[in-house]
Protein backbone atom coordinates (compact mmCIF):
# COMPACT_ATOMS: atom_id res chain seq x y z
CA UNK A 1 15.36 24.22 7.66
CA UNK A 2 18.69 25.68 7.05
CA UNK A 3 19.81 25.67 3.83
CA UNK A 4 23.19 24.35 4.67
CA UNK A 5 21.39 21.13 6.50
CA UNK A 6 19.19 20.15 3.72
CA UNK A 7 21.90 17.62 2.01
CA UNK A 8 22.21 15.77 5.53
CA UNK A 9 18.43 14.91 5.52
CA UNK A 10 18.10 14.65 1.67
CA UNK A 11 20.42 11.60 1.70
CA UNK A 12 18.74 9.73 4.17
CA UNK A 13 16.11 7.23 2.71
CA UNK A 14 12.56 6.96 2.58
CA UNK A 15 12.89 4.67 5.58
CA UNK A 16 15.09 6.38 7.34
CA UNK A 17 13.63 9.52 6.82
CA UNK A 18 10.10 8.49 8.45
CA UNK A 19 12.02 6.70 11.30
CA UNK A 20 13.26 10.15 12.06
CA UNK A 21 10.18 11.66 11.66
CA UNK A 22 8.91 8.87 13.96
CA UNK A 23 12.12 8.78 16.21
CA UNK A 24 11.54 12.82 17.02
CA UNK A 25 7.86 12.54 17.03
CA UNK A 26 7.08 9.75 19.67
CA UNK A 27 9.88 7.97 20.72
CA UNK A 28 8.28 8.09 24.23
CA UNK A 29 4.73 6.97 22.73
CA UNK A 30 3.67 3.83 22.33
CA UNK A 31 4.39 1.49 18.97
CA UNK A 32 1.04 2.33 18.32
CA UNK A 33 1.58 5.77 17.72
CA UNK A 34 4.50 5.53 16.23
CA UNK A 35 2.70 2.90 13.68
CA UNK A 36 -0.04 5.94 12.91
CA UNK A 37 2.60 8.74 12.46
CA UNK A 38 4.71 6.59 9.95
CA UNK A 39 1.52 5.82 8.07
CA UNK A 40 -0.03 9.65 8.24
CA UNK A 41 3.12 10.58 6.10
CA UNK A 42 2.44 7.85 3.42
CA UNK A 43 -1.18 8.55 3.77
CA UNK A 44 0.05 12.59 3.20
CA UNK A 45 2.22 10.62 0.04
CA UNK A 46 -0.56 8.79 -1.86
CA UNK A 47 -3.04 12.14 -0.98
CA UNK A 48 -3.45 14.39 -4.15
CA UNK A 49 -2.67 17.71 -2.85
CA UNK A 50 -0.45 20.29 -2.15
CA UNK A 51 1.44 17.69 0.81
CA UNK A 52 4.03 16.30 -2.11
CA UNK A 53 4.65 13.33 -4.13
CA UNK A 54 7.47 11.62 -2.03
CA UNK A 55 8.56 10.79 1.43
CA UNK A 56 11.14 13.49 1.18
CA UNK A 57 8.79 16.13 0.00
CA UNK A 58 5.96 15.45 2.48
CA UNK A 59 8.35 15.14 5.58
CA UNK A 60 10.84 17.83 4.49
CA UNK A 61 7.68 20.31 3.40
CA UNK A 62 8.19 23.56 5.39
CA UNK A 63 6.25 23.73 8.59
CA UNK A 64 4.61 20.49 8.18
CA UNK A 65 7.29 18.48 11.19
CA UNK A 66 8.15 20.89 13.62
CA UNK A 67 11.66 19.01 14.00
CA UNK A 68 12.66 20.32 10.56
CA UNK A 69 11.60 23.67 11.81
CA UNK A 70 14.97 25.56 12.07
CA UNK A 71 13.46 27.51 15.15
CA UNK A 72 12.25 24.59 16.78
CA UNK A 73 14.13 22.65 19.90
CA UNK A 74 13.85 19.58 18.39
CA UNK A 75 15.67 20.92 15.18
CA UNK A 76 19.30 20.51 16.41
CA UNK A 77 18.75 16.85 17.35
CA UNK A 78 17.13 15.78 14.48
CA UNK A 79 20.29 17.25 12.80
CA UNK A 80 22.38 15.38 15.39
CA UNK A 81 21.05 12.08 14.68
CA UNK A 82 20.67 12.53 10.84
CA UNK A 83 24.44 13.45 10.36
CA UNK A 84 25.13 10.58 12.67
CA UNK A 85 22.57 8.02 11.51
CA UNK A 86 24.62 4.62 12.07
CA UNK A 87 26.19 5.49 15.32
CA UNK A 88 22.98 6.85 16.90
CA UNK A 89 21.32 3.60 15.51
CA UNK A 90 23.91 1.34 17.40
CA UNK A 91 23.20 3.01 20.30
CA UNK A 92 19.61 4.32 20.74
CA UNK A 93 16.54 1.25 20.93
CA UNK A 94 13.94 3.91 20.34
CA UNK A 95 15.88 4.76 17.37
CA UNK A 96 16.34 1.28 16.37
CA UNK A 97 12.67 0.65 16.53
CA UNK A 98 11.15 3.63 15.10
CA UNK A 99 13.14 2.37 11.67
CA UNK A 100 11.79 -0.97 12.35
CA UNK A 101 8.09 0.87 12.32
CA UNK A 102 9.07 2.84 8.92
CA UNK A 103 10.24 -0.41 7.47
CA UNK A 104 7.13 -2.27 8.29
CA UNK A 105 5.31 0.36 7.01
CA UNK A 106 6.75 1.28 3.72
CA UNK A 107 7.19 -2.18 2.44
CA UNK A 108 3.39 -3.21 3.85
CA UNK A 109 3.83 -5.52 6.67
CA UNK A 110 2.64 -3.24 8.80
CA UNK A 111 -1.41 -2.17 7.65
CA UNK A 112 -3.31 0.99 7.79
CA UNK A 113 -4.67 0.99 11.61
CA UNK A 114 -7.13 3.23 10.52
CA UNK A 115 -8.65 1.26 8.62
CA UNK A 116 -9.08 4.28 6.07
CA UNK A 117 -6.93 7.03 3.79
CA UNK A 118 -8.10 10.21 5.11
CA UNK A 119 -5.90 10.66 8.78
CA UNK A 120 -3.71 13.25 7.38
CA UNK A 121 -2.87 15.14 10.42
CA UNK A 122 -1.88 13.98 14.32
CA UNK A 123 -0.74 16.02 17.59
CA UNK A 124 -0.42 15.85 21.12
CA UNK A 125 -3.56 15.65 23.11
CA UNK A 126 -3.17 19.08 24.70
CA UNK A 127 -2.72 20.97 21.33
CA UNK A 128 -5.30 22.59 19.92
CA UNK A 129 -5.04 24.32 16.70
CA UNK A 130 -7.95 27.01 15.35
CA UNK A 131 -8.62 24.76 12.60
CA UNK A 132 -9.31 22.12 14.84
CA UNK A 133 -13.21 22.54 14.59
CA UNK A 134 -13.19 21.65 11.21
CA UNK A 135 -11.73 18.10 11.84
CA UNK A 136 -12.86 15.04 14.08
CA UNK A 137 -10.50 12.82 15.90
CA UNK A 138 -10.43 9.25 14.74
CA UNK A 139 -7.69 7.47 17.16
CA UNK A 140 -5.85 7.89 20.02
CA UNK A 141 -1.98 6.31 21.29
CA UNK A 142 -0.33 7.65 24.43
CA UNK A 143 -0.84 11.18 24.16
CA UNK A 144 -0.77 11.32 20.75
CA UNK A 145 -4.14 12.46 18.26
CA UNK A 146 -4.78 11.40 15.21
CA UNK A 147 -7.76 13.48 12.84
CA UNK A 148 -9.59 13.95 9.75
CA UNK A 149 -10.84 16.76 7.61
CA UNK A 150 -14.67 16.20 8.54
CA UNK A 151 -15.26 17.02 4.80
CA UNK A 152 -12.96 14.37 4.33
CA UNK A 153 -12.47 15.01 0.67
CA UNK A 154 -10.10 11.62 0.27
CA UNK A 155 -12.30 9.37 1.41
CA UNK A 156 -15.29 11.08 -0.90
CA UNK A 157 -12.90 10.60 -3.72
CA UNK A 158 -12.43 7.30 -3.00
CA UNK A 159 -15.92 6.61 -2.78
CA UNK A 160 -16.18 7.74 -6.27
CA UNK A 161 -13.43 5.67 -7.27
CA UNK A 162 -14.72 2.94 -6.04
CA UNK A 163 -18.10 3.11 -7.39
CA UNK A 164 -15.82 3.06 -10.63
CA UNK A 165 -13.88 0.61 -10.18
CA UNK A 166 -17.28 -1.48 -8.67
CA UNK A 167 -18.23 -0.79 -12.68
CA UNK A 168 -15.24 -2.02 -14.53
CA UNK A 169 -14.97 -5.28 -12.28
CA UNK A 170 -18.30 -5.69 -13.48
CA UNK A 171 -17.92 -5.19 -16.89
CA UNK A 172 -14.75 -7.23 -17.07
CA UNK A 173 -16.77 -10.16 -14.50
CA UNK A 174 -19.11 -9.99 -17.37
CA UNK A 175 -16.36 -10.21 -20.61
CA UNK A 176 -14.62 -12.84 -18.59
CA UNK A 177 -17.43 -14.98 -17.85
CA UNK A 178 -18.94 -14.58 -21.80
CA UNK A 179 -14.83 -15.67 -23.19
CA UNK A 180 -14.80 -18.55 -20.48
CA UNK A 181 -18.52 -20.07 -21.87
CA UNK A 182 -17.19 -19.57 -25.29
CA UNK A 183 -13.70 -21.42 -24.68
CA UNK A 184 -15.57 -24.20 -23.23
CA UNK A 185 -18.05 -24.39 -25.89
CA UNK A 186 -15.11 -24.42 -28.42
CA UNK A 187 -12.82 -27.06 -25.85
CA UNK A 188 -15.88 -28.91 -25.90
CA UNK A 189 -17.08 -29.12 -29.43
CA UNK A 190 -13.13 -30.20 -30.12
CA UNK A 191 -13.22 -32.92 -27.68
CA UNK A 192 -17.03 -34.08 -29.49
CA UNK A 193 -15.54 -33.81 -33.00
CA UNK A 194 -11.92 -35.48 -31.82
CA UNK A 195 -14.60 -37.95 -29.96
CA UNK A 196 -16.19 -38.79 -33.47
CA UNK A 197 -12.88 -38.61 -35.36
CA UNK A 198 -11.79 -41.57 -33.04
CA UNK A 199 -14.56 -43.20 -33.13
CA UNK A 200 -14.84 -43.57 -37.36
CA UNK A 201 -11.25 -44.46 -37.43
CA UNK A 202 -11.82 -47.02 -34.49
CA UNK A 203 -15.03 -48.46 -36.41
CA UNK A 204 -13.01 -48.98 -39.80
CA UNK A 205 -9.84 -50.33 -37.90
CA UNK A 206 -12.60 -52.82 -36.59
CA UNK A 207 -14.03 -53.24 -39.59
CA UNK A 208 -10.45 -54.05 -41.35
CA UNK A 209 -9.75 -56.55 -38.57
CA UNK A 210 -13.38 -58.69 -39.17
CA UNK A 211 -12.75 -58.48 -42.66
CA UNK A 212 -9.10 -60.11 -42.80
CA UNK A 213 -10.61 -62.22 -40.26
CA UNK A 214 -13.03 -63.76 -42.51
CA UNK A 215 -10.64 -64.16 -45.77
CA UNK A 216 -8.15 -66.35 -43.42
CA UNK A 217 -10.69 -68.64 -42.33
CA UNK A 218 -12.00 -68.35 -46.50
CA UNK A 219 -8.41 -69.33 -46.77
């Protein structure tokens, strides 16, 4: 990227941003596609490595989306319709939905079609990198490939994780279930003791009624 470019995709949001990334990507795939592209770069987000922290540092991350590529073709387009955002919306559909794609994505209306965390990388079908061998394709759209590491390190971590977290929702399943008998022993045991309380005072208002009863008719 150009150093003198940087500000007009910098102020572009998160949404925006991936609609771009979508937009430049697949605009002539099919929703599909588009759906697993936005999602690889939140999937690239939430992964703890070197792929950044943010939308703007995973798509802007040099040689990561050949559109931010200063050598690439697609480069002065994607310039194009950054510094122009609204009046390339207005008039493009494809542009129009690849934001409604981001949008569904980022705020969760639109799930993971994976169905797991670990697709971190996609290409076109007739690209095939050297490292290729050491991943496995998991999905296909159009033309457009979707693949895992097949050491798939995220999805071991999460494993892990959830083995965890399996362990602390059954500890707390446990505290829960030991403080719910005890609050209904204690409700209960009130309600007896209130029961009794009742009862005592009923018995002597009874009592005080049979015994006023019997001095009248004394009387």
């Amino acid at each position: 990227m150009k150093p003198q470019d940087a500000p007009i995709f910098e102020r572009l949001t998160d949404a925006q941003l991936v609609a771009l990334t979508v937009y430049m990507e697949a605009r002539n795939q099919p929703v599909d596609a588009q759906v697993g592209i936005a999602w690889v770069i939140m999937l690239r987000v939430a992964h703890p490595s070197w792929m950044g922290k943010t939308v703007h540092e995973v798509v802007l991350k040099p040689n990561q989306f050949s559109e931010y590529n200063s050598n690439d073709p697609e480069y002065g387009p994607s310039v194009a319709v950054a510094r122009d955002w609204d009046g390339r919306y207005e008039a493009d559909k494809a542009l129009k939905v690849a934001e409604g794609v981001a949008a569904g994505v980022l705020s969760g209306h639109i799930p993971n079609p994976f169905g797991r965390d670990d697709v971190l990388y996609f290409r076109e079908e007739h690209v095939h990198p050297d490292y290729e061998a050491r991943q496995t394709m998991v999905a296909k759209w159009g033309t457009t490939t979707f693949w895992v590491d097949k050491k798939r390190p995220v999805e071991a971590c999460n494993k892990e994780g959830n083995m965890l977290a399996g362990i602390v929702i059954g500890i707390m399943a446990v505290v829960a279930a030991i403080v719910y008998y005890e609050v209904r022993h204690a409700y209960f045991v009130r309600k007896i003791a209130a029961a009794k309380e009742v009862t005592a005072t009923a018995r002597q208002t009874v009592d005080a009624i049979e015994a006023a009863v019997g001095q009248a008719k004394k009387g």
